[in-house]
PDB file of N, CA and C in Angstrom:
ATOM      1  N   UNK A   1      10.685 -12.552   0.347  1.00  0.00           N
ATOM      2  CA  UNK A   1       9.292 -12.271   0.108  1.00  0.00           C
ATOM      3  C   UNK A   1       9.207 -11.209  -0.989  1.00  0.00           C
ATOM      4  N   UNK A   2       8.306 -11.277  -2.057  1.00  0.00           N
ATOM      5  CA  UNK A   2       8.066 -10.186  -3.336  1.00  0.00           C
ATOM      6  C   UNK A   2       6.492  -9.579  -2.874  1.00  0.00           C
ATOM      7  N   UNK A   3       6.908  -8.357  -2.815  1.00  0.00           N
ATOM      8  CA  UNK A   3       5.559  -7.792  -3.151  1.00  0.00           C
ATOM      9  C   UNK A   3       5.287  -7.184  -3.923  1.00  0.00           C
ATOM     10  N   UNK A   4       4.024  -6.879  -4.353  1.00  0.00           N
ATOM     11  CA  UNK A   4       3.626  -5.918  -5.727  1.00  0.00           C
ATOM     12  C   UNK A   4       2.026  -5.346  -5.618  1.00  0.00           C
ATOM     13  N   UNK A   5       2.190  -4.214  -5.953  1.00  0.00           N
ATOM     14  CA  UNK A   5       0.555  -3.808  -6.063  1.00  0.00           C
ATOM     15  C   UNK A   5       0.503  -3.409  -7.038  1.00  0.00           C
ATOM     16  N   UNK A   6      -0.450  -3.856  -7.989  1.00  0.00           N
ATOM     17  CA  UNK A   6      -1.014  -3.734  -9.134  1.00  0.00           C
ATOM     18  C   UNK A   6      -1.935  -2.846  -8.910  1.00  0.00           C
ATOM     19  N   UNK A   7      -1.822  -1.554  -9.944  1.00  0.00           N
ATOM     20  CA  UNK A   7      -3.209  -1.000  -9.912  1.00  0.00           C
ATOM     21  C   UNK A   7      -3.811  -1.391 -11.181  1.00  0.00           C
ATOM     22  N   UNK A   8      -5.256  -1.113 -10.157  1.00  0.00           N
ATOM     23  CA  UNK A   8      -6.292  -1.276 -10.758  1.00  0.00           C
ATOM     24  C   UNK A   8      -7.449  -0.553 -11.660  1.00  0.00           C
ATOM     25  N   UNK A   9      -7.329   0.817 -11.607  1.00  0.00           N
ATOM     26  CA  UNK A   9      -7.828   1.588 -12.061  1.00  0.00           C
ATOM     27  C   UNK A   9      -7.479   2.081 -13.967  1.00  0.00           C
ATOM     28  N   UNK A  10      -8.066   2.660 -14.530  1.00  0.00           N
ATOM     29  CA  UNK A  10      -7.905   2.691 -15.862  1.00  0.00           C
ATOM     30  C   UNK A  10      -6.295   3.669 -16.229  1.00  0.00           C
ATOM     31  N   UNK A  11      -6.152   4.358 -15.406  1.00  0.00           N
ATOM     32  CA  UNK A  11      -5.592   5.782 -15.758  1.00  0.00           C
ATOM     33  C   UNK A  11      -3.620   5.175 -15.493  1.00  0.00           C
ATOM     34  N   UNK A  12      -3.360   3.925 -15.290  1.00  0.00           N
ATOM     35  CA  UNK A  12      -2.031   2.964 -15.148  1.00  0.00           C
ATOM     36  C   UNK A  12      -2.590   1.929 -14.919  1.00  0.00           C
ATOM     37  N   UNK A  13      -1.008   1.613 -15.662  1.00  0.00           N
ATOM     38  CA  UNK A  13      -1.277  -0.085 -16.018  1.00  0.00           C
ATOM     39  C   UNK A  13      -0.056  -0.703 -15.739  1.00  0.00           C
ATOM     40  N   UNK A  14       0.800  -0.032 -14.767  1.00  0.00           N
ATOM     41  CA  UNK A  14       2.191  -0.946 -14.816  1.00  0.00           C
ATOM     42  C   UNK A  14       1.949  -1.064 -12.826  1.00  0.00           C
ATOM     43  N   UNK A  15       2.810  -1.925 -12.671  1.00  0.00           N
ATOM     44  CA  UNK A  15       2.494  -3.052 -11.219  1.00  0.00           C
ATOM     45  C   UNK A  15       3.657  -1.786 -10.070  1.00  0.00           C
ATOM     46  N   UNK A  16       3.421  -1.622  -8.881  1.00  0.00           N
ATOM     47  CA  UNK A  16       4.685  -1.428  -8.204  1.00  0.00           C
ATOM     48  C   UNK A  16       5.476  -2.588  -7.391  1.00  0.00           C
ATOM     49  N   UNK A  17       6.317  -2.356  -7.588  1.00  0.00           N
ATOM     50  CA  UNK A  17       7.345  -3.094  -6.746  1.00  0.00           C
ATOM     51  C   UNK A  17       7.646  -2.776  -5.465  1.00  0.00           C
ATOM     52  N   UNK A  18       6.960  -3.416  -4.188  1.00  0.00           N
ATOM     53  CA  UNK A  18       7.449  -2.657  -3.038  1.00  0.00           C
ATOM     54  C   UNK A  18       9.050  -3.408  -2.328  1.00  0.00           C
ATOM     55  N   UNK A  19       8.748  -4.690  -2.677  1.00  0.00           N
ATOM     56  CA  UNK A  19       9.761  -5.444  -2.557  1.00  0.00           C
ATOM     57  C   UNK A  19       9.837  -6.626  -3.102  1.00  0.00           C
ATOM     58  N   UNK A  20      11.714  -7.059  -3.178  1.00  0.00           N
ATOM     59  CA  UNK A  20      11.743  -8.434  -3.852  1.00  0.00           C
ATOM     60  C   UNK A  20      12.615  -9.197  -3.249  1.00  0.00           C
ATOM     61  N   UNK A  21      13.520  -9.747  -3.549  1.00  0.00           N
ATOM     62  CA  UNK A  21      14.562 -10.768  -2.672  1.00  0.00           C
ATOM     63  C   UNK A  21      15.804  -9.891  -3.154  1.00  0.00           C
ATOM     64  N   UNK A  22      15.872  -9.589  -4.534  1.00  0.00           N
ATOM     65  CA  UNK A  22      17.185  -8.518  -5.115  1.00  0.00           C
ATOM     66  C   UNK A  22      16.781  -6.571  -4.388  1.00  0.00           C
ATOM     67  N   UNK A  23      15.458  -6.429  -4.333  1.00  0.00           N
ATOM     68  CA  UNK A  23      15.636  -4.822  -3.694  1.00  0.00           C
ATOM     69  C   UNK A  23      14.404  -5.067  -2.756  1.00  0.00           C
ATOM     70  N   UNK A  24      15.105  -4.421  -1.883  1.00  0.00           N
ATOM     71  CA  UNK A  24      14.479  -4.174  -0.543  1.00  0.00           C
ATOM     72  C   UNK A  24      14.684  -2.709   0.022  1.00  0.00           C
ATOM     73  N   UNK A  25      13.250  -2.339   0.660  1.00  0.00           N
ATOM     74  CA  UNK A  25      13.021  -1.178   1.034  1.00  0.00           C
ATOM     75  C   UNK A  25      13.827  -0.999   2.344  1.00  0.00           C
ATOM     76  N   UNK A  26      14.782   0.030   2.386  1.00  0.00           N
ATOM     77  CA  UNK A  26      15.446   0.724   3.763  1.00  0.00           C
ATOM     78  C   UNK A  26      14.992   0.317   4.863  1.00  0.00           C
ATOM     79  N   UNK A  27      13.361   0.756   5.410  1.00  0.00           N
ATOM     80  CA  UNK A  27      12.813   0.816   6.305  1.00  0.00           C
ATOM     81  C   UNK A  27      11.373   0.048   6.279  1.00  0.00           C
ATOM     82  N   UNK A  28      11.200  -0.974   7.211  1.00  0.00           N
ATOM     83  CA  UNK A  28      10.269  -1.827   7.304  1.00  0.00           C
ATOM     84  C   UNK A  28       8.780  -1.261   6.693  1.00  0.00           C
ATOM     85  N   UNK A  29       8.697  -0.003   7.151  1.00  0.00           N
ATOM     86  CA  UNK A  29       7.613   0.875   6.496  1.00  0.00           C
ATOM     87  C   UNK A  29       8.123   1.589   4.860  1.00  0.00           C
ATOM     88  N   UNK A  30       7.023   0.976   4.389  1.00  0.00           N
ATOM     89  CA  UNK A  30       6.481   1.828   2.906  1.00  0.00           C
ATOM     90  C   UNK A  30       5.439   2.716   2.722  1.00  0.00           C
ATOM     91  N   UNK A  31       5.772   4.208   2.845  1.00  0.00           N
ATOM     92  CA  UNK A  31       4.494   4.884   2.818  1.00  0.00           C
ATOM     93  C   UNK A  31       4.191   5.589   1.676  1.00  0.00           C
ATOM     94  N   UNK A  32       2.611   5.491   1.603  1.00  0.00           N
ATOM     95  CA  UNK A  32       2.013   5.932   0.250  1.00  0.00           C
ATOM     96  C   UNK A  32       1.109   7.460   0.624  1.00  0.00           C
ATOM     97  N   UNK A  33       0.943   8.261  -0.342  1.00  0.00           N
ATOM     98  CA  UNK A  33       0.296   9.341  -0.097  1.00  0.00           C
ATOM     99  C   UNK A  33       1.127  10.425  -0.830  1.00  0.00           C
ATOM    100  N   UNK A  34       1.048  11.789  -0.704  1.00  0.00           N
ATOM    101  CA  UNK A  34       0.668  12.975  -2.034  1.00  0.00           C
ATOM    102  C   UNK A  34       1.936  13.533  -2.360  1.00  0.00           C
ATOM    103  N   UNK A  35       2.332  13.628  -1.005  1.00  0.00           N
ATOM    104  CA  UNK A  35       3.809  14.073  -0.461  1.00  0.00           C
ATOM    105  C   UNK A  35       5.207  13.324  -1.106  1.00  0.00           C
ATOM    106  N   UNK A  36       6.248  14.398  -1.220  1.00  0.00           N
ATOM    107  CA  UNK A  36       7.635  13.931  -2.053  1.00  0.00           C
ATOM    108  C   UNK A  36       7.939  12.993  -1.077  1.00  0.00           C
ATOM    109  N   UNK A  37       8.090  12.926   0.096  1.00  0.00           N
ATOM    110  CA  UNK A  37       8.943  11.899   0.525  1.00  0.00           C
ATOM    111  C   UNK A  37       8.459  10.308   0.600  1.00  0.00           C
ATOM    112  N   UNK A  38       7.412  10.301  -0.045  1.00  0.00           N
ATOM    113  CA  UNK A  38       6.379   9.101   0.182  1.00  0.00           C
ATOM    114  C   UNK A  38       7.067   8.237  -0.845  1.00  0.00           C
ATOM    115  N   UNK A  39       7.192   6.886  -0.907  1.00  0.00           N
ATOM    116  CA  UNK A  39       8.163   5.465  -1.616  1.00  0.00           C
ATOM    117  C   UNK A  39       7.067   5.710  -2.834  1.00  0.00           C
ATOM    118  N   UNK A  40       5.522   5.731  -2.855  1.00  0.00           N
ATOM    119  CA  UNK A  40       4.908   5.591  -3.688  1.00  0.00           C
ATOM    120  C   UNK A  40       4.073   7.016  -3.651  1.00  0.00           C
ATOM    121  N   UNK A  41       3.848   8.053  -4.633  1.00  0.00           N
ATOM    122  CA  UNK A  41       3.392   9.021  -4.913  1.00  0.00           C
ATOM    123  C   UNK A  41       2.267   8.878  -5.345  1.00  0.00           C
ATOM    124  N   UNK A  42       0.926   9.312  -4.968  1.00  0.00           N
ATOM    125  CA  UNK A  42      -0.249   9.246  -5.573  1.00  0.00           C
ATOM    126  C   UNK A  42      -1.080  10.620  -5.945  1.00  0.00           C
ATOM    127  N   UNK A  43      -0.592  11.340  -6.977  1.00  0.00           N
ATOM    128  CA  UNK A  43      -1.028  12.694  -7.160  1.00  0.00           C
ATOM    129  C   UNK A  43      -2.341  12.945  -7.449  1.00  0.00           C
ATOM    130  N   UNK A  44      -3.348  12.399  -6.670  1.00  0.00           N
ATOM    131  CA  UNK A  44      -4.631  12.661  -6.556  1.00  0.00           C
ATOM    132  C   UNK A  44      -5.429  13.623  -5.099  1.00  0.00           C
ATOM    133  N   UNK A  45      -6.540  14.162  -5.351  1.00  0.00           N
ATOM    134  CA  UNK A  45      -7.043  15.030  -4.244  1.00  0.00           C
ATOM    135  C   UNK A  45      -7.534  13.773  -3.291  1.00  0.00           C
ATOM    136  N   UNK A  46      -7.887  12.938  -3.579  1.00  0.00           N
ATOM    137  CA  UNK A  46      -8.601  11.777  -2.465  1.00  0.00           C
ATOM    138  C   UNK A  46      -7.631  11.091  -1.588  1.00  0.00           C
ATOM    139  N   UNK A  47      -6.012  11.929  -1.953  1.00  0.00           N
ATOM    140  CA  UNK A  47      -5.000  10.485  -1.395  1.00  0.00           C
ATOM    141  C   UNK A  47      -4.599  11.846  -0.649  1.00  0.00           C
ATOM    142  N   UNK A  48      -4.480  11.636   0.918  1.00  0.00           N
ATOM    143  CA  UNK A  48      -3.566  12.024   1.754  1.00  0.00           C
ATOM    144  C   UNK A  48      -1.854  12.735   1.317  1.00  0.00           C
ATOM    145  N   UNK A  49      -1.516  13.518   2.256  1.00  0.00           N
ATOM    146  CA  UNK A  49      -0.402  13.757   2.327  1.00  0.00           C
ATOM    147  C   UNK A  49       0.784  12.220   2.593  1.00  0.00           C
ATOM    148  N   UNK A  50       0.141  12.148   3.346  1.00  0.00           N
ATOM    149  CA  UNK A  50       0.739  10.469   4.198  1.00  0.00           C
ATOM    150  C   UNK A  50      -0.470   9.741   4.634  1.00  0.00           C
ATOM    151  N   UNK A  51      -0.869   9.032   3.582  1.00  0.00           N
ATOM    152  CA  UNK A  51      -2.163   8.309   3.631  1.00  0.00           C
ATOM    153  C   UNK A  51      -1.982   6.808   4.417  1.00  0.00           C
ATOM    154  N   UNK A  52      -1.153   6.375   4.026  1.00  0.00           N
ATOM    155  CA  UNK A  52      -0.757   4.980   4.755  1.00  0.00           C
ATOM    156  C   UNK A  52       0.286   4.225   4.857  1.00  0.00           C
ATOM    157  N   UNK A  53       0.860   3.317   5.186  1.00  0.00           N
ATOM    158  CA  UNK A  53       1.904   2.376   4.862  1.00  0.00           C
ATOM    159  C   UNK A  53       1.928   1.390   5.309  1.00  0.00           C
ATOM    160  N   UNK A  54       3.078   0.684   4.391  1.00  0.00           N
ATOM    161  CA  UNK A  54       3.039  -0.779   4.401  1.00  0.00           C
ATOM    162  C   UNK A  54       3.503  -1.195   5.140  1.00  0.00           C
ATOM    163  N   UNK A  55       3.954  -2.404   6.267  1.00  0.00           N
ATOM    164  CA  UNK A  55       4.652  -2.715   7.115  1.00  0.00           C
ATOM    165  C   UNK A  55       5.237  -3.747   6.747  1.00  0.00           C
ATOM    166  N   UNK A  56       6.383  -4.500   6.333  1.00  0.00           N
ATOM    167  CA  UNK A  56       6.748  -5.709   5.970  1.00  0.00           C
ATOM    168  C   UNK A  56       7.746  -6.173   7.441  1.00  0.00           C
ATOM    169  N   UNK A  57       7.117  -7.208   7.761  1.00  0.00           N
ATOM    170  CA  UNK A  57       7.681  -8.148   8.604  1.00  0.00           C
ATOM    171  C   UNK A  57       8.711  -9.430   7.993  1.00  0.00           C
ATOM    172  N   UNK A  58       9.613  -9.350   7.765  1.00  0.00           N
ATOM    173  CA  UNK A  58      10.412 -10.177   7.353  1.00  0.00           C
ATOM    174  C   UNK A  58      10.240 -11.711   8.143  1.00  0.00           C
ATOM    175  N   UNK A  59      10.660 -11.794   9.444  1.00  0.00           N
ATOM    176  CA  UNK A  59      10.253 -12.329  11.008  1.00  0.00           C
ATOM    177  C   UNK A  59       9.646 -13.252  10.420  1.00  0.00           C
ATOM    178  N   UNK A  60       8.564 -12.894  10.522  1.00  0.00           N
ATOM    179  CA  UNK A  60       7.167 -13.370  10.811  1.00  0.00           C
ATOM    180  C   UNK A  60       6.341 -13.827   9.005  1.00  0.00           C
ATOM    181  N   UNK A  61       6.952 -12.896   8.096  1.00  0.00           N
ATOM    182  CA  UNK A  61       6.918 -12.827   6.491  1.00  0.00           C
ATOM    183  C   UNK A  61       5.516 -13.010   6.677  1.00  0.00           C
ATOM    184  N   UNK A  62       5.315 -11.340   7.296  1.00  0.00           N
ATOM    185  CA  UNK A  62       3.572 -10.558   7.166  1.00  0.00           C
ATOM    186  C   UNK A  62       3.880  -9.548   6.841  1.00  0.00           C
ATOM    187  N   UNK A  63       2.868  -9.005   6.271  1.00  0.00           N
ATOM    188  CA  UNK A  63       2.727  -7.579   5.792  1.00  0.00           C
ATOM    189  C   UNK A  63       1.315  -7.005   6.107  1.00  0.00           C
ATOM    190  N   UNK A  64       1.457  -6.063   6.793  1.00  0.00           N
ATOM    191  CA  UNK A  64       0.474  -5.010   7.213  1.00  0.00           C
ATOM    192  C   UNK A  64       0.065  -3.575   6.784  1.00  0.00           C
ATOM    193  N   UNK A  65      -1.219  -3.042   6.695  1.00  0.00           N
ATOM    194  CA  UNK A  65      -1.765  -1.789   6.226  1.00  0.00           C
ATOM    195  C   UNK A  65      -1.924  -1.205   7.373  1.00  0.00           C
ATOM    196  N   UNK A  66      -0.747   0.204   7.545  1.00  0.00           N
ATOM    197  CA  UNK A  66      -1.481   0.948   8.572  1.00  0.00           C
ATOM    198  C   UNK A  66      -2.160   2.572   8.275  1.00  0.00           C
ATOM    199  N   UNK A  67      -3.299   2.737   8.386  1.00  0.00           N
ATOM    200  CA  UNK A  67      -3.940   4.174   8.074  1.00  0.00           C
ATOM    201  C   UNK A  67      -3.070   5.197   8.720  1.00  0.00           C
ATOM    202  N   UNK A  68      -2.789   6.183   8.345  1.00  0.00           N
ATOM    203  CA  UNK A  68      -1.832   7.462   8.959  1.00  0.00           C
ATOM    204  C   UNK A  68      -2.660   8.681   8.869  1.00  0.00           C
ATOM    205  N   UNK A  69      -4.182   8.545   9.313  1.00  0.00           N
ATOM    206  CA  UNK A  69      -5.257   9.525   9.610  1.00  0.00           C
ATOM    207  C   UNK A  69      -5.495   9.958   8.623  1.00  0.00           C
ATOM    208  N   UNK A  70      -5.412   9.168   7.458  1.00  0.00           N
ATOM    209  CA  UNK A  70      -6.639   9.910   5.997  1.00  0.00           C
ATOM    210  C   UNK A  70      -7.765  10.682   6.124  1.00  0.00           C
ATOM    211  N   UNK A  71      -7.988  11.283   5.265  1.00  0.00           N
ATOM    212  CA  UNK A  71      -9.354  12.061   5.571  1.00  0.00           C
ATOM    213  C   UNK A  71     -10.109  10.952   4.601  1.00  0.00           C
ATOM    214  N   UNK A  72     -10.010  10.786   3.286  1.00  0.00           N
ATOM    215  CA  UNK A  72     -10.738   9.807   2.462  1.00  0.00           C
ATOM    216  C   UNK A  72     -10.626   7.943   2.857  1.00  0.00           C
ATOM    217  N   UNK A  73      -9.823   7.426   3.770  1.00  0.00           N
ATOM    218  CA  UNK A  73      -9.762   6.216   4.363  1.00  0.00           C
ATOM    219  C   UNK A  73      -9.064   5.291   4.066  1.00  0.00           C
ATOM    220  N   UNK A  74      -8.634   4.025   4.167  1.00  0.00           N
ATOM    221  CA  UNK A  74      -7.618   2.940   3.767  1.00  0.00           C
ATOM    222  C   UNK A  74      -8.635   2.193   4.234  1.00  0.00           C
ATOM    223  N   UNK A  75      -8.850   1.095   2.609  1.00  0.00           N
ATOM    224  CA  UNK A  75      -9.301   0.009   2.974  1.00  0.00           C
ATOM    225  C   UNK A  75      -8.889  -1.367   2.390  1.00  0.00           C
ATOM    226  N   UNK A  76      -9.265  -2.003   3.264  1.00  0.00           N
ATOM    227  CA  UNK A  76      -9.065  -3.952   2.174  1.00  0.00           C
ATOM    228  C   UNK A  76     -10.475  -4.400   2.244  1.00  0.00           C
ATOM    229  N   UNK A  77     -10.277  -5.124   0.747  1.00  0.00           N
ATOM    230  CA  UNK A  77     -11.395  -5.714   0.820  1.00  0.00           C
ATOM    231  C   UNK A  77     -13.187  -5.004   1.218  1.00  0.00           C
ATOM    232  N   UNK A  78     -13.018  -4.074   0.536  1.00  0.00           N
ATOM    233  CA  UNK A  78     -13.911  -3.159   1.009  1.00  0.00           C
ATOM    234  C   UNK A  78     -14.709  -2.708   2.569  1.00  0.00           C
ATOM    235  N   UNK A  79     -13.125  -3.158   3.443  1.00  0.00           N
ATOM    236  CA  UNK A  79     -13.576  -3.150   4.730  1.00  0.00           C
ATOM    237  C   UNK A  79     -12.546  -1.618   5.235  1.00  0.00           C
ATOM    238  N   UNK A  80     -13.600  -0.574   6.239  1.00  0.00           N
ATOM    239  CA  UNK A  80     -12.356   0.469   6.714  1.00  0.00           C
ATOM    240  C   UNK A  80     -11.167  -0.403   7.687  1.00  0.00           C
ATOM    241  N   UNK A  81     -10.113   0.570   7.098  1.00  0.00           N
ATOM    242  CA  UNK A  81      -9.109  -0.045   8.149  1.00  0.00           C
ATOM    243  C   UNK A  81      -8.803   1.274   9.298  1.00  0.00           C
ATOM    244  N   UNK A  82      -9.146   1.157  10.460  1.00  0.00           N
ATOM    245  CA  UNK A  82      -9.101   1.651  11.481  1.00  0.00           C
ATOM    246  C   UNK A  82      -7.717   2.175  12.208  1.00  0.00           C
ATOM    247  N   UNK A  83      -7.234   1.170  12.147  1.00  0.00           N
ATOM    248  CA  UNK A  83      -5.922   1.096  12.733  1.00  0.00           C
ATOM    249  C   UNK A  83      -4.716   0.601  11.537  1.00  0.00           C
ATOM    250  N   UNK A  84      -4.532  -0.698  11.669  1.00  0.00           N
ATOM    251  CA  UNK A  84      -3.976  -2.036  11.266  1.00  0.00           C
ATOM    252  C   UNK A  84      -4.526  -2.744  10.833  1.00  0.00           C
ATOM    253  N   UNK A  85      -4.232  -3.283   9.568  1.00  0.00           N
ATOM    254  CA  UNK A  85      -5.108  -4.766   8.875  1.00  0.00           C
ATOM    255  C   UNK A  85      -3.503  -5.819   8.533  1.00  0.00           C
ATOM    256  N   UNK A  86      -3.849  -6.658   8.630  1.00  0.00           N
ATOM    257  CA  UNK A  86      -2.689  -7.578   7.625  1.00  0.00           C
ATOM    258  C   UNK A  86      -3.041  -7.981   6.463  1.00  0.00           C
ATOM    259  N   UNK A  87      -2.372  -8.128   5.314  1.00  0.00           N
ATOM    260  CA  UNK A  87      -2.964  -7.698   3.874  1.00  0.00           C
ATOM    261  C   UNK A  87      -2.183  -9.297   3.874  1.00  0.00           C
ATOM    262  N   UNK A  88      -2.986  -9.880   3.079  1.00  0.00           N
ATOM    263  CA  UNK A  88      -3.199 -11.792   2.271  1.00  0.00           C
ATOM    264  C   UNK A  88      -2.935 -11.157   0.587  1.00  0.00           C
ATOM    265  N   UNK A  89      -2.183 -12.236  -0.286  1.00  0.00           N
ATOM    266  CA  UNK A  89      -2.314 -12.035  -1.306  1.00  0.00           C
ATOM    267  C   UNK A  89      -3.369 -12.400  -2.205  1.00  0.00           C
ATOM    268  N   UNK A  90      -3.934 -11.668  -3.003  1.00  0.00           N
ATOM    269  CA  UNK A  90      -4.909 -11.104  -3.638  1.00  0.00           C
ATOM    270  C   UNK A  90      -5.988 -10.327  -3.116  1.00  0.00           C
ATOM    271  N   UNK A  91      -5.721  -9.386  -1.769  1.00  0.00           N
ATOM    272  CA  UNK A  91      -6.419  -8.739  -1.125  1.00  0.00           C
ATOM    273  C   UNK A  91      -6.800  -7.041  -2.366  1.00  0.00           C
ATOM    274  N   UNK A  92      -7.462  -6.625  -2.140  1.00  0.00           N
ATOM    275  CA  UNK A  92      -7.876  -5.389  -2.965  1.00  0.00           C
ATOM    276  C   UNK A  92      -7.585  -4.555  -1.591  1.00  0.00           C
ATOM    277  N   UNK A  93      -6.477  -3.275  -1.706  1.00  0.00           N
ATOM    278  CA  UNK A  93      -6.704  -2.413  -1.550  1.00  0.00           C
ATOM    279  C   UNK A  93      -7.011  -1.227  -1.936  1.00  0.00           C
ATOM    280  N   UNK A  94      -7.913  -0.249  -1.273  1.00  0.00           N
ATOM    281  CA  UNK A  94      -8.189   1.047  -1.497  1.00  0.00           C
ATOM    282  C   UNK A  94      -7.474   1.872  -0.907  1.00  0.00           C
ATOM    283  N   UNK A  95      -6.921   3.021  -1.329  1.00  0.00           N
ATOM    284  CA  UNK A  95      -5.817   4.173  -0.811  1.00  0.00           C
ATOM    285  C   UNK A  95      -6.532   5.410  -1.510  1.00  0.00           C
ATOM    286  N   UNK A  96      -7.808   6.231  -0.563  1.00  0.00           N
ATOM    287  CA  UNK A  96      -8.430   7.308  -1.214  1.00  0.00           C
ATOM    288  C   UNK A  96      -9.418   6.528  -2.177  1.00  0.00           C
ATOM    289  N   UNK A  97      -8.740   6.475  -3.418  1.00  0.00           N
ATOM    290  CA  UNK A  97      -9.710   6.538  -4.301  1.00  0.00           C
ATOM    291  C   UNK A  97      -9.239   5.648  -5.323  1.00  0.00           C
ATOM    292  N   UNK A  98      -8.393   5.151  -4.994  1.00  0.00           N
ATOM    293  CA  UNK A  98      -7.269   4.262  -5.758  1.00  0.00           C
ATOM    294  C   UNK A  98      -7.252   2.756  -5.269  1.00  0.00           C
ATOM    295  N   UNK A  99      -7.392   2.245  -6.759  1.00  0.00           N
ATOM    296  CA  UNK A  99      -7.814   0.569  -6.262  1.00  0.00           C
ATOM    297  C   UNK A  99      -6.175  -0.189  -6.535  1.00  0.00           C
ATOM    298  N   UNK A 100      -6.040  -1.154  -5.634  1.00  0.00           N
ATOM    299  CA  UNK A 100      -4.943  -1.604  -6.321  1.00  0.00           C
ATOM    300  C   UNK A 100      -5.095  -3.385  -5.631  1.00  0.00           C
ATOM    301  N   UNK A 101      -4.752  -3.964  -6.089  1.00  0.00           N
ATOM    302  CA  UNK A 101      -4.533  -6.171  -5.919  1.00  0.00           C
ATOM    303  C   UNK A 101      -3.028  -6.135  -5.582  1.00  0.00           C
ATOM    304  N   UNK A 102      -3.062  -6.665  -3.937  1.00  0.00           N
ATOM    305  CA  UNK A 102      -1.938  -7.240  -3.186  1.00  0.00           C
ATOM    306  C   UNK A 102      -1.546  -8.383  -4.069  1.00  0.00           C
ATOM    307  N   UNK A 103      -0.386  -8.684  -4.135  1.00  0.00           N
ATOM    308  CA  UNK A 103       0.671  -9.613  -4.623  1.00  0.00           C
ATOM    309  C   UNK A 103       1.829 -10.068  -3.345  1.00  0.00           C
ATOM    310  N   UNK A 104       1.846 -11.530  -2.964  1.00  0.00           N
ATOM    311  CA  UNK A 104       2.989 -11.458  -2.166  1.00  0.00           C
ATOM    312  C   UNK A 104       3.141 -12.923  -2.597  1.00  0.00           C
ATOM    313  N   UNK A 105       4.308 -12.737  -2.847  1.00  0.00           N
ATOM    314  CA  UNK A 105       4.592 -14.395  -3.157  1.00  0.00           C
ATOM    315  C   UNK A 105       6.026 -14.624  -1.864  1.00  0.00           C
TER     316      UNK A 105
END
């Protein structure tokens, strides 16, 4: 399974790679937010310390958004995500303030 999130916003223009068939992430979770230890760094005031992460299910070849108590929110599809969402490719997520288009082939 490949994933990729493209952002969307003006300020970058290159895609991330969360996973592919040649590199794969350590740990089923990919987390995004402000903090060094985070896979994806988002040095903005609207993005959490540990804003969210990704869940890749190999299994099952799903991938899930889970919120990790943002103050500014995680959403798809301009819907809040509460808990858990499962992210479809070409879903729009929001992380704070940051737009980015699910990719999963």
């Amino acid at each position: 399974m490949e994933i990729t999130l493209e952002r969307l916003d003006e300020n970058e223009e290159r895609d991330i790679v969360v996973e592919t068939e040649e590199f794969s992430i350590a740990q089923p979770e990919f987390i995004i937010g402000r903090a060094h230890d985070c896979h994806l760094q988002l040095t903005h005031d609207f993005v959490s310390r540990h804003h969210c992460e990704l869940i890749v299910d190999e299994r099952s070849q799903a991938v899930r958004v889970r919120d990790l108590g943002s103050q500014n929110g995680t959403y798809v599809n301009q819907t809040f995500v509460k808990d858990e969402c499962e992210l479809k490719d070409g879903d729009k997520l929001l992380v704070g303030c940051i737009p980015f288009e699910v990719h999963i082939e």
